[in-house]
N, C-alpha and C. Protein backbone atom coordinates (compact mmCIF):
# COMPACT_ATOMS: atom_id res chain seq x y z
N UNK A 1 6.61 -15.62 6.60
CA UNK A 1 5.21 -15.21 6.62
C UNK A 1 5.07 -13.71 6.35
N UNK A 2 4.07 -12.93 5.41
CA UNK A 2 3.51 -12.29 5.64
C UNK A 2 2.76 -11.41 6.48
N UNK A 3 1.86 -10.09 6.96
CA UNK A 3 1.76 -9.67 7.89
C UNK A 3 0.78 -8.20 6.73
N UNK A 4 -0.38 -7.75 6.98
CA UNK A 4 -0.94 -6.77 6.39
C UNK A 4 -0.69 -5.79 7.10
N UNK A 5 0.05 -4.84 5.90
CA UNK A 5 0.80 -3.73 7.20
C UNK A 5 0.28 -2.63 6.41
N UNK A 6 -0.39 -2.14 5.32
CA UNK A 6 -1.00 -0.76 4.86
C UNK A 6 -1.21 -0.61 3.36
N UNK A 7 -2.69 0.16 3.34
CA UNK A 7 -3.08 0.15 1.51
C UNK A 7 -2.84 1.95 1.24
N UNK A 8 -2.87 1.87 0.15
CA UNK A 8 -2.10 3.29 -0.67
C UNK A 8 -3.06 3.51 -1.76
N UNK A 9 -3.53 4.86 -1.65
CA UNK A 9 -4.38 5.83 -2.24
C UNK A 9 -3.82 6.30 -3.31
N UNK A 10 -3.69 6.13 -4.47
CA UNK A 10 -2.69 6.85 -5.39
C UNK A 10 -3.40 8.24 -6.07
N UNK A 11 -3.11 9.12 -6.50
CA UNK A 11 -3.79 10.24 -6.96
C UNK A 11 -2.60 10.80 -8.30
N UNK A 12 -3.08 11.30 -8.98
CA UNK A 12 -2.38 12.69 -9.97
C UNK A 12 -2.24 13.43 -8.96
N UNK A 13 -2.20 13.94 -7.98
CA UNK A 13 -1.91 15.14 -7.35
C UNK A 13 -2.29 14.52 -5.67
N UNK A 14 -1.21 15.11 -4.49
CA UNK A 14 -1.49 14.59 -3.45
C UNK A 14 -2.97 15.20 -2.89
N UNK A 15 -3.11 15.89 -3.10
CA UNK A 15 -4.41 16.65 -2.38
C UNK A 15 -5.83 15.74 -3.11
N UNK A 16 -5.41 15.33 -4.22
CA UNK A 16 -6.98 14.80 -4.82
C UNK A 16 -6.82 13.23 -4.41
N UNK A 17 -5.85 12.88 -3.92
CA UNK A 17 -6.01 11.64 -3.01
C UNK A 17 -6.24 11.47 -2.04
N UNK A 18 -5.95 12.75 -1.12
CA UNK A 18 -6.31 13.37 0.02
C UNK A 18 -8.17 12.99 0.33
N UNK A 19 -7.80 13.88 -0.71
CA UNK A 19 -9.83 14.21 -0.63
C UNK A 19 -10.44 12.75 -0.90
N UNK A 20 -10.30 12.22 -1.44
CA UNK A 20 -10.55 10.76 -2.25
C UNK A 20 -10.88 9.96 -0.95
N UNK A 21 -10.12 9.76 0.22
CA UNK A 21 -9.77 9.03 1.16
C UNK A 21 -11.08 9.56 2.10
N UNK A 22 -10.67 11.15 2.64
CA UNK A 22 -11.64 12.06 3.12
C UNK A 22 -12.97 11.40 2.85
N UNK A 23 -13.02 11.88 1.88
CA UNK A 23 -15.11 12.18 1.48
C UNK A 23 -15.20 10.74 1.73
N UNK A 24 -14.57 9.67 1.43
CA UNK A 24 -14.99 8.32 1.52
C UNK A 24 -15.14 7.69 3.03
N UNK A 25 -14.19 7.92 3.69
CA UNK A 25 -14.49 7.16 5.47
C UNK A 25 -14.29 8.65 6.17
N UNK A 26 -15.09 9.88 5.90
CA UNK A 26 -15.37 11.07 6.84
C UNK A 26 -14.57 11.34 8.08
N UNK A 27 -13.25 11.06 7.70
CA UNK A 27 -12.03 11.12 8.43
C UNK A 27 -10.75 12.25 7.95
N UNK A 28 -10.32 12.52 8.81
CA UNK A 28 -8.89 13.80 8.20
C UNK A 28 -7.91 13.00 8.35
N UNK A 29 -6.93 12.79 6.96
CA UNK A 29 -5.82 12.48 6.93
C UNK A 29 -4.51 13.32 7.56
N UNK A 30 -3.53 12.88 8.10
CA UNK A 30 -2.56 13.57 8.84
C UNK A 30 -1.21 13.95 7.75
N UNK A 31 -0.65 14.86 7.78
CA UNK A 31 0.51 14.88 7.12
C UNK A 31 1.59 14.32 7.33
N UNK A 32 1.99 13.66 6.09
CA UNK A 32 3.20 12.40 5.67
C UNK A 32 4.72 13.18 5.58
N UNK A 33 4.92 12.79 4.64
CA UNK A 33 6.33 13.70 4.23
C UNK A 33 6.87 13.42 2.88
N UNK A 34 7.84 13.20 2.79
CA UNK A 34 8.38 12.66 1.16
C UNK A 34 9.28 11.77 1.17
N UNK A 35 9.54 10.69 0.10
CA UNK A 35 10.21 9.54 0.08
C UNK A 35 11.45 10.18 -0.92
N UNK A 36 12.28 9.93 -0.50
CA UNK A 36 13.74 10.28 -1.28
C UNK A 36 13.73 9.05 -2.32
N UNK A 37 14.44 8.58 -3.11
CA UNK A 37 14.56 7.64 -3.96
C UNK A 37 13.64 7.64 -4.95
N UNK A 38 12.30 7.78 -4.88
CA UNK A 38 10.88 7.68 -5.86
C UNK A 38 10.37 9.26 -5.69
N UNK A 39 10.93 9.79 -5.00
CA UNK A 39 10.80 11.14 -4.70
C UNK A 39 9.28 11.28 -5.04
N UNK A 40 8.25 10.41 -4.40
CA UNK A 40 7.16 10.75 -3.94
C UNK A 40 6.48 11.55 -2.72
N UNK A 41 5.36 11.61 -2.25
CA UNK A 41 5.14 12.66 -1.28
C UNK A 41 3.60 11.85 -0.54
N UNK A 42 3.26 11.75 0.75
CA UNK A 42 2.04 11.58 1.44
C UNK A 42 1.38 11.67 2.49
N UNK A 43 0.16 11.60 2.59
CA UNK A 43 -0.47 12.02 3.43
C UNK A 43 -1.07 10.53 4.29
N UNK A 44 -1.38 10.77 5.30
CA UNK A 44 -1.29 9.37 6.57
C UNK A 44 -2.71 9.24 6.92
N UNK A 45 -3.08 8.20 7.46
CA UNK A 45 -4.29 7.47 8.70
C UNK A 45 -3.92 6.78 9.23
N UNK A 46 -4.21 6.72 10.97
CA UNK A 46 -3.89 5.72 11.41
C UNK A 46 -5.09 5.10 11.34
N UNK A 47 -4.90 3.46 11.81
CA UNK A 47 -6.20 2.83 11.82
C UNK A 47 -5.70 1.72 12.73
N UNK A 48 -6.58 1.19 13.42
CA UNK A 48 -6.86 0.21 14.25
C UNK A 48 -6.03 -0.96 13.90
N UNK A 49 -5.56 -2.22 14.77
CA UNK A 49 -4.83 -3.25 14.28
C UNK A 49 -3.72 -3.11 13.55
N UNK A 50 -2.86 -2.15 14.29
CA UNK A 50 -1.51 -1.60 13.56
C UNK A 50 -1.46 -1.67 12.16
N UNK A 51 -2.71 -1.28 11.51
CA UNK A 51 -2.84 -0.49 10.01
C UNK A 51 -2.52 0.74 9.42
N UNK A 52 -2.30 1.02 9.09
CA UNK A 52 -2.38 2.28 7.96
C UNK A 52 -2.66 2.44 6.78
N UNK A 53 -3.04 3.93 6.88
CA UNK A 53 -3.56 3.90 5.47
C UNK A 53 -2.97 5.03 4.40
N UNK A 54 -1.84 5.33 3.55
CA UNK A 54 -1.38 6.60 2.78
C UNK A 54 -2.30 6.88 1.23
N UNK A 55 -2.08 8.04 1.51
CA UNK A 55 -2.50 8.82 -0.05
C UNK A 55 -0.92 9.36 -0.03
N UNK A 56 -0.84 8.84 -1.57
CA UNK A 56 0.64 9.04 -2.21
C UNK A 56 0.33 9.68 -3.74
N UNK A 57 1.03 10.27 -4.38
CA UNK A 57 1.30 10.91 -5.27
C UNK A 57 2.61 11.70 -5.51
N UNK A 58 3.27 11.38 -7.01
CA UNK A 58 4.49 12.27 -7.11
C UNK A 58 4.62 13.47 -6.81
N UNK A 59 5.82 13.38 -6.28
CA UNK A 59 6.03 15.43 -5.52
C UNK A 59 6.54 15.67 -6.67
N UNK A 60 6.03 17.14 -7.22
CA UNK A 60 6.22 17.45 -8.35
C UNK A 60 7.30 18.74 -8.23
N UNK A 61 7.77 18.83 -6.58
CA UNK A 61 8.58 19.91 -6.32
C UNK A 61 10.16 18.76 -6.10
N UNK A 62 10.02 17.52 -6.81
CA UNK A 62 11.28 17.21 -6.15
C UNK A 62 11.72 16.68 -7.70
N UNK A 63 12.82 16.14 -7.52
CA UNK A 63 13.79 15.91 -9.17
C UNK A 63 13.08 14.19 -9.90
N UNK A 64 13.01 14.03 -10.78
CA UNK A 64 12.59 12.63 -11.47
C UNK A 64 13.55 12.13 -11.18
N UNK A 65 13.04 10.58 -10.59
CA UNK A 65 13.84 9.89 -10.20
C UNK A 65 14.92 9.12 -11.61
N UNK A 66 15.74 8.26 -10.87
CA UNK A 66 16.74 7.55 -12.60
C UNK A 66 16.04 6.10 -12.27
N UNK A 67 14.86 6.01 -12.10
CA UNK A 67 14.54 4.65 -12.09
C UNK A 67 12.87 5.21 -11.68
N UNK A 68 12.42 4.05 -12.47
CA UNK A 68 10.95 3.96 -12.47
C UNK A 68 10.31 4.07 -10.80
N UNK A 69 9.14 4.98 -11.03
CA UNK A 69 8.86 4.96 -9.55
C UNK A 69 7.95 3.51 -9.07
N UNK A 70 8.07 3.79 -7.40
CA UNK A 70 6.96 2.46 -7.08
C UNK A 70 5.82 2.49 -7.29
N UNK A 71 4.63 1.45 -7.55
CA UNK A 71 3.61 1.64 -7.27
C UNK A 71 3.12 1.54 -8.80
N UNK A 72 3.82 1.73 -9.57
CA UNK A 72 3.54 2.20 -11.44
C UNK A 72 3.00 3.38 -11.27
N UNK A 73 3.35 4.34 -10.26
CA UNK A 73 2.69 6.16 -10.32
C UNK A 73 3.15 6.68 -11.28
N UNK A 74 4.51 6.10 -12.34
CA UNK A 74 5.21 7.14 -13.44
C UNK A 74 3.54 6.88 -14.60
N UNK A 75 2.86 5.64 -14.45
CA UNK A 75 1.76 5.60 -15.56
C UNK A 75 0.29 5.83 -14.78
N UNK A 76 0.41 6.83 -14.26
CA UNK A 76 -0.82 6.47 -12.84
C UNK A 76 -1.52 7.65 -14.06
N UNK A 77 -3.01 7.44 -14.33
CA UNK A 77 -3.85 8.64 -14.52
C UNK A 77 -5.30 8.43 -14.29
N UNK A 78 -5.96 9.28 -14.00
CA UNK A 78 -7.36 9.01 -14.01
C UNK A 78 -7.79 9.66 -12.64
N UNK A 79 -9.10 9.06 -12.06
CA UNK A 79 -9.44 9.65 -10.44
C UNK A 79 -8.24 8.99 -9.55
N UNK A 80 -8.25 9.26 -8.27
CA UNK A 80 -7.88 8.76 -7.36
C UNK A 80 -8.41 7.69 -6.84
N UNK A 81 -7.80 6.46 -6.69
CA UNK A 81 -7.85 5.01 -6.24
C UNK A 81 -7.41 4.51 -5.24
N UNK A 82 -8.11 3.41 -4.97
CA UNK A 82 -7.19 2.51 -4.22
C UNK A 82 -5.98 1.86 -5.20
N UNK A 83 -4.71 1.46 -4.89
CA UNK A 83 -3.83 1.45 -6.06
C UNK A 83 -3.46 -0.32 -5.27
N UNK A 84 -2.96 0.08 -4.18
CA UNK A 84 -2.12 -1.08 -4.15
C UNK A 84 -2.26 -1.79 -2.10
N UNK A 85 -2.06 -2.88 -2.12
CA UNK A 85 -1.59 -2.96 -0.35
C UNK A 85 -0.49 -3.45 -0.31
N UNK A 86 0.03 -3.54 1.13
CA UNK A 86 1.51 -3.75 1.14
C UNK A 86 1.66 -4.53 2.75
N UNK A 87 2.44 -5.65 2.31
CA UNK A 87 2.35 -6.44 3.50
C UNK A 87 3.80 -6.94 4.29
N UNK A 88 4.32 -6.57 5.42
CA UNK A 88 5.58 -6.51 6.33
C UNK A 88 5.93 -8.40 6.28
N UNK A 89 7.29 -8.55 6.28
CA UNK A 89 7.49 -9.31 6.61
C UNK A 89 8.71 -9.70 7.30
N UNK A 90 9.66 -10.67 8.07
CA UNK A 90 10.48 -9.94 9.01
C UNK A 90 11.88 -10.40 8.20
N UNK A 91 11.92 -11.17 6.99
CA UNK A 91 12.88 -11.16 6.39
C UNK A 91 12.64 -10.99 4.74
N UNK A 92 12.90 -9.80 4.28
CA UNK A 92 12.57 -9.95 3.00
C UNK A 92 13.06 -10.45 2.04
N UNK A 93 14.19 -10.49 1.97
CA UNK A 93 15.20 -11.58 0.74
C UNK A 93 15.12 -12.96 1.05
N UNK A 94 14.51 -13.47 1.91
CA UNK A 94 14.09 -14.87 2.06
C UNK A 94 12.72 -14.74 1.80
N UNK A 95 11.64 -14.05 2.14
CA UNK A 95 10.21 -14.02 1.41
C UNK A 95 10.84 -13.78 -0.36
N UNK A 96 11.40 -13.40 -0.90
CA UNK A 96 11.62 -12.98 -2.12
C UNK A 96 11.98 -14.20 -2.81
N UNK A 97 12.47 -15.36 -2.48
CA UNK A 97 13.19 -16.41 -2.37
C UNK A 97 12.62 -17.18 -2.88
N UNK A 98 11.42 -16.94 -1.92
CA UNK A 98 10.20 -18.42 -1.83
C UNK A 98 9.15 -18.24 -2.92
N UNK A 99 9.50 -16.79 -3.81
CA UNK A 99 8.65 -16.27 -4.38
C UNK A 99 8.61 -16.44 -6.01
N UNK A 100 8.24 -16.70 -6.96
CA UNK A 100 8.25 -15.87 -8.12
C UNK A 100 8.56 -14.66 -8.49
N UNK A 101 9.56 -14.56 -9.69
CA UNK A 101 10.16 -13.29 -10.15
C UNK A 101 9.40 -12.65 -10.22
N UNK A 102 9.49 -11.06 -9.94
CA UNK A 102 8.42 -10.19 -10.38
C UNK A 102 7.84 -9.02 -9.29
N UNK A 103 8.19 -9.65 -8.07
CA UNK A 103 8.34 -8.71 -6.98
C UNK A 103 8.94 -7.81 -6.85
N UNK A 104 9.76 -8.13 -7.30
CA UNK A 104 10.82 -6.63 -7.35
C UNK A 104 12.30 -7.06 -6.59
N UNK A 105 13.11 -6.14 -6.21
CA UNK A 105 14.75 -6.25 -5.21
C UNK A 105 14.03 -5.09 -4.51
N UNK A 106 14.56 -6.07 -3.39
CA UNK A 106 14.80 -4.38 -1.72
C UNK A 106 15.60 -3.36 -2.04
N UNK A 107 14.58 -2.26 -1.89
CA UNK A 107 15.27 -0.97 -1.96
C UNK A 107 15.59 -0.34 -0.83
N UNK A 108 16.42 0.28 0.03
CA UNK A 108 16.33 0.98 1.01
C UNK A 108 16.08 2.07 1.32
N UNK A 109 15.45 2.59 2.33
CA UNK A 109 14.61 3.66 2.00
C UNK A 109 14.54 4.00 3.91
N UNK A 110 14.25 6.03 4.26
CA UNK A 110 14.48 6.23 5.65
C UNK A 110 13.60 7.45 4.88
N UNK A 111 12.63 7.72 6.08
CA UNK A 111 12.21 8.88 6.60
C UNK A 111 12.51 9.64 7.76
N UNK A 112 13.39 10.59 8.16
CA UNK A 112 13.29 10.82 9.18
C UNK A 112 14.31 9.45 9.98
N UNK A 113 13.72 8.90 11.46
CA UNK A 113 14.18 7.76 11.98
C UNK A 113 13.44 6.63 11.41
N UNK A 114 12.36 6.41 10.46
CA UNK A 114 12.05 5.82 9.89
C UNK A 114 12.61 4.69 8.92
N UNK A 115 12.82 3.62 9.09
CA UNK A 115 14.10 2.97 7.85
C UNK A 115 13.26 1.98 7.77
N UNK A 116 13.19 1.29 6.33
CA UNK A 116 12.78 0.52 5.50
C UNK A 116 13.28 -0.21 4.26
N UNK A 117 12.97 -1.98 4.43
CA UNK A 117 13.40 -2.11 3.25
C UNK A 117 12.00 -2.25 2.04
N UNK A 118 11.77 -2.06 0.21
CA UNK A 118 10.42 -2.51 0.13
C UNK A 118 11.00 -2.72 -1.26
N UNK A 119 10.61 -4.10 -1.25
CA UNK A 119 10.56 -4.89 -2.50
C UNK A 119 10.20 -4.08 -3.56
N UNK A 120 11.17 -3.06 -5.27
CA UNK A 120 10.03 -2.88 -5.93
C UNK A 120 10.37 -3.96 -7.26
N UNK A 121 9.42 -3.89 -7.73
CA UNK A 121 10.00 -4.31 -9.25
C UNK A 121 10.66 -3.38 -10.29
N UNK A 122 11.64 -3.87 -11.29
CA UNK A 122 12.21 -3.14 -12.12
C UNK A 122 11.69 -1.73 -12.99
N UNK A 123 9.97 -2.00 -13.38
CA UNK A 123 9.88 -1.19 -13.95
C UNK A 123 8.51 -0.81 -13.18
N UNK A 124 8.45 -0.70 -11.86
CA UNK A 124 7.46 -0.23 -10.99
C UNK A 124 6.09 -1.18 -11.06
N UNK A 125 6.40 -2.13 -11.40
CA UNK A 125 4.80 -2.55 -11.81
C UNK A 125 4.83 -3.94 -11.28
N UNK A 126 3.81 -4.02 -10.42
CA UNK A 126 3.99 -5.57 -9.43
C UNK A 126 3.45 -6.41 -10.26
N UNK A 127 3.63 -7.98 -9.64
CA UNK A 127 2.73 -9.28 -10.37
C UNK A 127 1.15 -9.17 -10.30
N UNK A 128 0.55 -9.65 -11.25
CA UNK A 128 -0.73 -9.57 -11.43
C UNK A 128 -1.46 -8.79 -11.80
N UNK A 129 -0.91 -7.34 -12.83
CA UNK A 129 -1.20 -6.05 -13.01
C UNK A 129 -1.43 -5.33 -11.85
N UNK A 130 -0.43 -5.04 -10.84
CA UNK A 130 -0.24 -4.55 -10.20
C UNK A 130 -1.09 -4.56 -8.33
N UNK A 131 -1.83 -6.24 -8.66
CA UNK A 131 -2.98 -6.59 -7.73
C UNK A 131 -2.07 -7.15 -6.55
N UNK A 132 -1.07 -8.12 -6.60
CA UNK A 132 -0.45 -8.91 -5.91
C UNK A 132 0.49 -7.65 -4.76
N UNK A 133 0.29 -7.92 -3.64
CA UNK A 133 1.11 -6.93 -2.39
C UNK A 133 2.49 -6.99 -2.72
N UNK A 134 2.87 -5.70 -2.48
CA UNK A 134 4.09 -4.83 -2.22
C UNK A 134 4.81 -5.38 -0.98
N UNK A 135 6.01 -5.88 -0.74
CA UNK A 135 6.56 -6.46 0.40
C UNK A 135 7.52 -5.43 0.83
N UNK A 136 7.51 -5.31 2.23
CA UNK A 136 8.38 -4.40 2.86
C UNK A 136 8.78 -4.90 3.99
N UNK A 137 10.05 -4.37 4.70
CA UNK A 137 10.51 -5.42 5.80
C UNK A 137 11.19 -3.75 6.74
N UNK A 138 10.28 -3.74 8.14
CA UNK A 138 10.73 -2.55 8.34
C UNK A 138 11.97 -2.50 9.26
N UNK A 139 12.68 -1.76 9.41
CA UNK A 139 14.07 -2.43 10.45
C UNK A 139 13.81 -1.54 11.74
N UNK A 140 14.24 -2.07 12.88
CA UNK A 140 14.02 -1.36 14.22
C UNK A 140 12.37 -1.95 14.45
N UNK A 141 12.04 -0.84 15.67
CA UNK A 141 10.60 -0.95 16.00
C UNK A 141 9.90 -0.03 15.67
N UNK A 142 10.52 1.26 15.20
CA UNK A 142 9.85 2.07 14.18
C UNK A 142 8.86 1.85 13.75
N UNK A 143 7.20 2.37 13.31
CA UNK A 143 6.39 2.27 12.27
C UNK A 143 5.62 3.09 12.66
N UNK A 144 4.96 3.49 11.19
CA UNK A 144 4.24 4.77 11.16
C UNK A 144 2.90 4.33 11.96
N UNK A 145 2.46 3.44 12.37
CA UNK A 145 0.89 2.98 12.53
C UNK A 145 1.09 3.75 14.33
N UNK A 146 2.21 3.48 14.84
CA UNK A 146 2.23 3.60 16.20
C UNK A 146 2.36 4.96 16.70
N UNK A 147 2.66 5.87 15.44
CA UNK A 147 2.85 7.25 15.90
C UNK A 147 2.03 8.07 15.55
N UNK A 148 0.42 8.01 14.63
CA UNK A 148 -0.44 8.29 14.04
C UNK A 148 -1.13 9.04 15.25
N UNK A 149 -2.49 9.52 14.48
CA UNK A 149 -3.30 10.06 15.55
C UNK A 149 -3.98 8.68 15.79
N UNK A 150 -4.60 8.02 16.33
CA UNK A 150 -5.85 6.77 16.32
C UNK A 150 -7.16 7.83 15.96
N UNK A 151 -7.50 7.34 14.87
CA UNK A 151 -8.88 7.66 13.84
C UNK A 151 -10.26 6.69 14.53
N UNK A 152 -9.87 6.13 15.22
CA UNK A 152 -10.62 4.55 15.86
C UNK A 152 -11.53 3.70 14.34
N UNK A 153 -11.09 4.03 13.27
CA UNK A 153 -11.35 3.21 12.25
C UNK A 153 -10.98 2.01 11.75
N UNK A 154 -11.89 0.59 11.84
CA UNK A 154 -10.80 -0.24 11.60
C UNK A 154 -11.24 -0.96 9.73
N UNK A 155 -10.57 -1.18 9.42
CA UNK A 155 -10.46 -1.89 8.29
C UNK A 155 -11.34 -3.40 8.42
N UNK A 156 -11.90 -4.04 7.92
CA UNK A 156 -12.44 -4.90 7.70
C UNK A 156 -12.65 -5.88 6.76
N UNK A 157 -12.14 -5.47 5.74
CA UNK A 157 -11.75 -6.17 4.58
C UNK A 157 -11.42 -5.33 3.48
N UNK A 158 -10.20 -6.04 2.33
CA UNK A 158 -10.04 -5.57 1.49
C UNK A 158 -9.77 -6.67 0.32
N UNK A 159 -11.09 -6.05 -0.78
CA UNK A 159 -10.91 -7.47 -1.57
C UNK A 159 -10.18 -6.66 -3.08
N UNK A 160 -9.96 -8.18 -3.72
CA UNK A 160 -8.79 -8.17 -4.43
C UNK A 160 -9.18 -8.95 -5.98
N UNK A 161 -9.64 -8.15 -6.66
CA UNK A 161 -10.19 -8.57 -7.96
C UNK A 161 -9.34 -8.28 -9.30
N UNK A 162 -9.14 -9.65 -9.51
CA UNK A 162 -8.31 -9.87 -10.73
C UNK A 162 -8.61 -11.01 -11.41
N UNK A 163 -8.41 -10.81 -13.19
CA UNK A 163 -8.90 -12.25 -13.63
C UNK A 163 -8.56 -13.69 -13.60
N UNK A 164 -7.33 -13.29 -12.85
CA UNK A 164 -6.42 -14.92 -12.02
C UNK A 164 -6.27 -14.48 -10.81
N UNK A 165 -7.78 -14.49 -10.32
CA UNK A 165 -7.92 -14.33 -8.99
C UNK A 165 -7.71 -15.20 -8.25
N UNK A 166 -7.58 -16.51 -8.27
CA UNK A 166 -8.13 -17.75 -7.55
C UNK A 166 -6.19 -17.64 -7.74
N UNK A 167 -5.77 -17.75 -8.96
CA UNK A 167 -4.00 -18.07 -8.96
C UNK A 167 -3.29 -17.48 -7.95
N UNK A 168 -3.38 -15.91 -7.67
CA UNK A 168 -2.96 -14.85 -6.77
C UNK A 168 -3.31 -15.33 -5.61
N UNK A 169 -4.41 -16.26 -5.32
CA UNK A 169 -4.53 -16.24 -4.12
C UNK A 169 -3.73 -17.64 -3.57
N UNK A 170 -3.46 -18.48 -4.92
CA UNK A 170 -3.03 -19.67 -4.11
C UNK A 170 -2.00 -19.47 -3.82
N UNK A 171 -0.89 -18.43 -4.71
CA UNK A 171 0.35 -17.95 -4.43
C UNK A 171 0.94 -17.82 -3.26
N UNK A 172 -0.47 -16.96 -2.91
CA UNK A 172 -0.23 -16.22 -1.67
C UNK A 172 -0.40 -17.42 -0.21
N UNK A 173 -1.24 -18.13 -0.34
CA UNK A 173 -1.82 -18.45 0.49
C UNK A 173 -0.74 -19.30 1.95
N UNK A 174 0.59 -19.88 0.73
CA UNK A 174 1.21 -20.59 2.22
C UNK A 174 1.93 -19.26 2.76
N UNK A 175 2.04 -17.54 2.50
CA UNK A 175 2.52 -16.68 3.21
C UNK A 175 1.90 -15.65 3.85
N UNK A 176 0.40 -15.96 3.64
CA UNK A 176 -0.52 -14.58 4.43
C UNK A 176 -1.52 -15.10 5.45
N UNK A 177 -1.74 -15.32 6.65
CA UNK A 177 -3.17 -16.05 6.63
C UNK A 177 -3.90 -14.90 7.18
N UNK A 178 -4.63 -14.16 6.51
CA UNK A 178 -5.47 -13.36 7.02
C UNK A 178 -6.91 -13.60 6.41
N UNK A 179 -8.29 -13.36 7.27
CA UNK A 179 -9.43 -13.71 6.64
C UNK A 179 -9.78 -12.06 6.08
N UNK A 180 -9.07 -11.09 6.74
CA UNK A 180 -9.59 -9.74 5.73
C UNK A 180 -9.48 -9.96 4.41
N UNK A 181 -8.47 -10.62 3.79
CA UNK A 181 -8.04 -10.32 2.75
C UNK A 181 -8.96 -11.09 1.85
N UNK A 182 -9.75 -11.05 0.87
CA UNK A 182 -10.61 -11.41 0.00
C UNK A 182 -10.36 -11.35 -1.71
N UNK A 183 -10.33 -12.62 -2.05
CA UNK A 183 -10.02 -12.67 -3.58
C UNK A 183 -11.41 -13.25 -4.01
N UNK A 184 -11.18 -12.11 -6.00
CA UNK A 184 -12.75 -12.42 -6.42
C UNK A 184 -12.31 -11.83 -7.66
N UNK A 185 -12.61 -12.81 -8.57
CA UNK A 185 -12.40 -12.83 -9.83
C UNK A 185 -13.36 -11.71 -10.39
N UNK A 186 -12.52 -11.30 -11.85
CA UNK A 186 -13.03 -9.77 -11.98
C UNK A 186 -12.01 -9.07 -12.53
N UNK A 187 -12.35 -7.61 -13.21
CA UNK A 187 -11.29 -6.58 -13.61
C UNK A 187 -10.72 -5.87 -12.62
N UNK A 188 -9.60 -5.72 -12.98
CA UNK A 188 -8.36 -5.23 -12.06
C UNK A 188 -9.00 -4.35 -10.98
N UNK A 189 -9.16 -4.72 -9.74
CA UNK A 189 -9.17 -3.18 -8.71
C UNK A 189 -9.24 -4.04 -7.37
N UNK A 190 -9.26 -2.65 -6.33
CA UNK A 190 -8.97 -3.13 -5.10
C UNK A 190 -9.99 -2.20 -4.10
N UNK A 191 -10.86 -3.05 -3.11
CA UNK A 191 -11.94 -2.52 -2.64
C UNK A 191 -11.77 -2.87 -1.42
N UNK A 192 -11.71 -1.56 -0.22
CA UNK A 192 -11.74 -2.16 0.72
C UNK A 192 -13.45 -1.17 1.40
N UNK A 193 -12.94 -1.97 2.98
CA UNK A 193 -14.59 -1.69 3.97
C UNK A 193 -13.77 -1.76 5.18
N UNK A 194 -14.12 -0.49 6.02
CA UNK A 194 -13.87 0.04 6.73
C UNK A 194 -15.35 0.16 8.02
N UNK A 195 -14.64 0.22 9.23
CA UNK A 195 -15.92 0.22 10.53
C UNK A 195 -15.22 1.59 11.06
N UNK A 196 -16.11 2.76 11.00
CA UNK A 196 -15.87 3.67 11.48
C UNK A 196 -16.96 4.51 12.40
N UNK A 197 -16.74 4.14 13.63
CA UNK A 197 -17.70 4.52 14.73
C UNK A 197 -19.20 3.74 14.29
N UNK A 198 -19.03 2.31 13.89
CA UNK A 198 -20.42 1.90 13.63
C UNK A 198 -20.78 1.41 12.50
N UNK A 199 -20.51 2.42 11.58
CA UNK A 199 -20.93 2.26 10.21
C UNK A 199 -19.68 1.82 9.48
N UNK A 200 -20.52 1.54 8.15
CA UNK A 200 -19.46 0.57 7.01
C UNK A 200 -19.28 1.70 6.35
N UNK A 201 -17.75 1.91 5.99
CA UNK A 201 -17.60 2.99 4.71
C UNK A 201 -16.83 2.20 4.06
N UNK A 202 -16.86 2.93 2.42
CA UNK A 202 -16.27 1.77 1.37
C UNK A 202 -15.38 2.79 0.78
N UNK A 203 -14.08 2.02 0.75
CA UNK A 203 -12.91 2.76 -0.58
C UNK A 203 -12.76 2.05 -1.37
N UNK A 204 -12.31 2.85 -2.67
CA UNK A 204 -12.63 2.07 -4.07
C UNK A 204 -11.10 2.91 -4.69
């Protein structure tokens, strides 16, 4: 099974993903750190229901990696987005199993005491033009959601528009059961809605 464990802000530059996140749910993001291997860099939210939320973008102070980064950030351009979500599961080479090619191989990966495994694909670019979740399997009891500030923001849905929308979802369906998650046919993007002290804020 599946498990919705955090969506990712992608930007040209970490700070304009920063802001992206900011101006949208009137919240301050916390500082992340950098991923060795994809030698990316980000900035954090905690959120309600052991969520999270990162703004990621290549660190442009660290070396190009010898392999395509995650996320497809080596072809990322334009504003800052919602890019991708990413969902825990407690064995990942057996979720990978049950799956269609295209997910990617576990990479291993540590921040700090932080250790992780996360499915990428070969040339950074997930199933479904990049709509279908990122799988990660975290080891220990470690996770970033538990060491955050609490923002008291919770997530509420995040829908998932692609033109084999209905396919993605049947894929998915004997490994996720969540009612946040919302599929809806349409051009590529990912929209979520957020409850923050009351009100609905929307990331796009």
């Amino acid at each position: 099974m599946m498990e919705f464990d955090h969506i990712a802000v992608a930007g040209e530059a970490l700070a304009a993903a920063t802001q992206h996140v900011e101006q949208a749910l009137g919240l301050t993001l916390q500082q992340g750190g950098e991923h060795a291997v994809f030698h990316t860099h980000n900035t954090l939210l905690g959120l309600e229901d052991r969520l999270y939320l990162e703004a990621i973008a290549i660190n442009p102070a660290a070396p190009v990696p010898d392999r395509p980064r995650w996320f497809d950030l080596d072809n990322f351009t334009g504003g800052p987005r919602l890019t991708n979500w990413i969902c825990r599961c407690d064995d990942l080479y057996a979720t990978l199993a049950s799956l269609p090619a295209g997910f990617g191989e576990p990479v291993s990966l540590q921040r700090g005491d932080l250790r992780w495994r996360m499915a990428v694909p070969a040339d950074g670019v997930l199933p479904f033009d990049n709509c279908a979740p990122a799988l990660i399997e975290w080891e220990g009891d470690a996770h970033p959601a538990a060491r955050l500030t609490p923002s008291g923001a919770r997530m509420t849905s995040l829908t998932v528009c692609h033109p084999e929308a209905d396919a993605l979802a049947a894929l998915l369906a004997p490994h996720l059961k969540d009612q946040r998650v919302r599929f809806d046919t349409g051009p590529c993007r990912l929209k979520a809605e957020f409850d923050v002290a009351g009100e609905i804020r929307r990331l796009t």
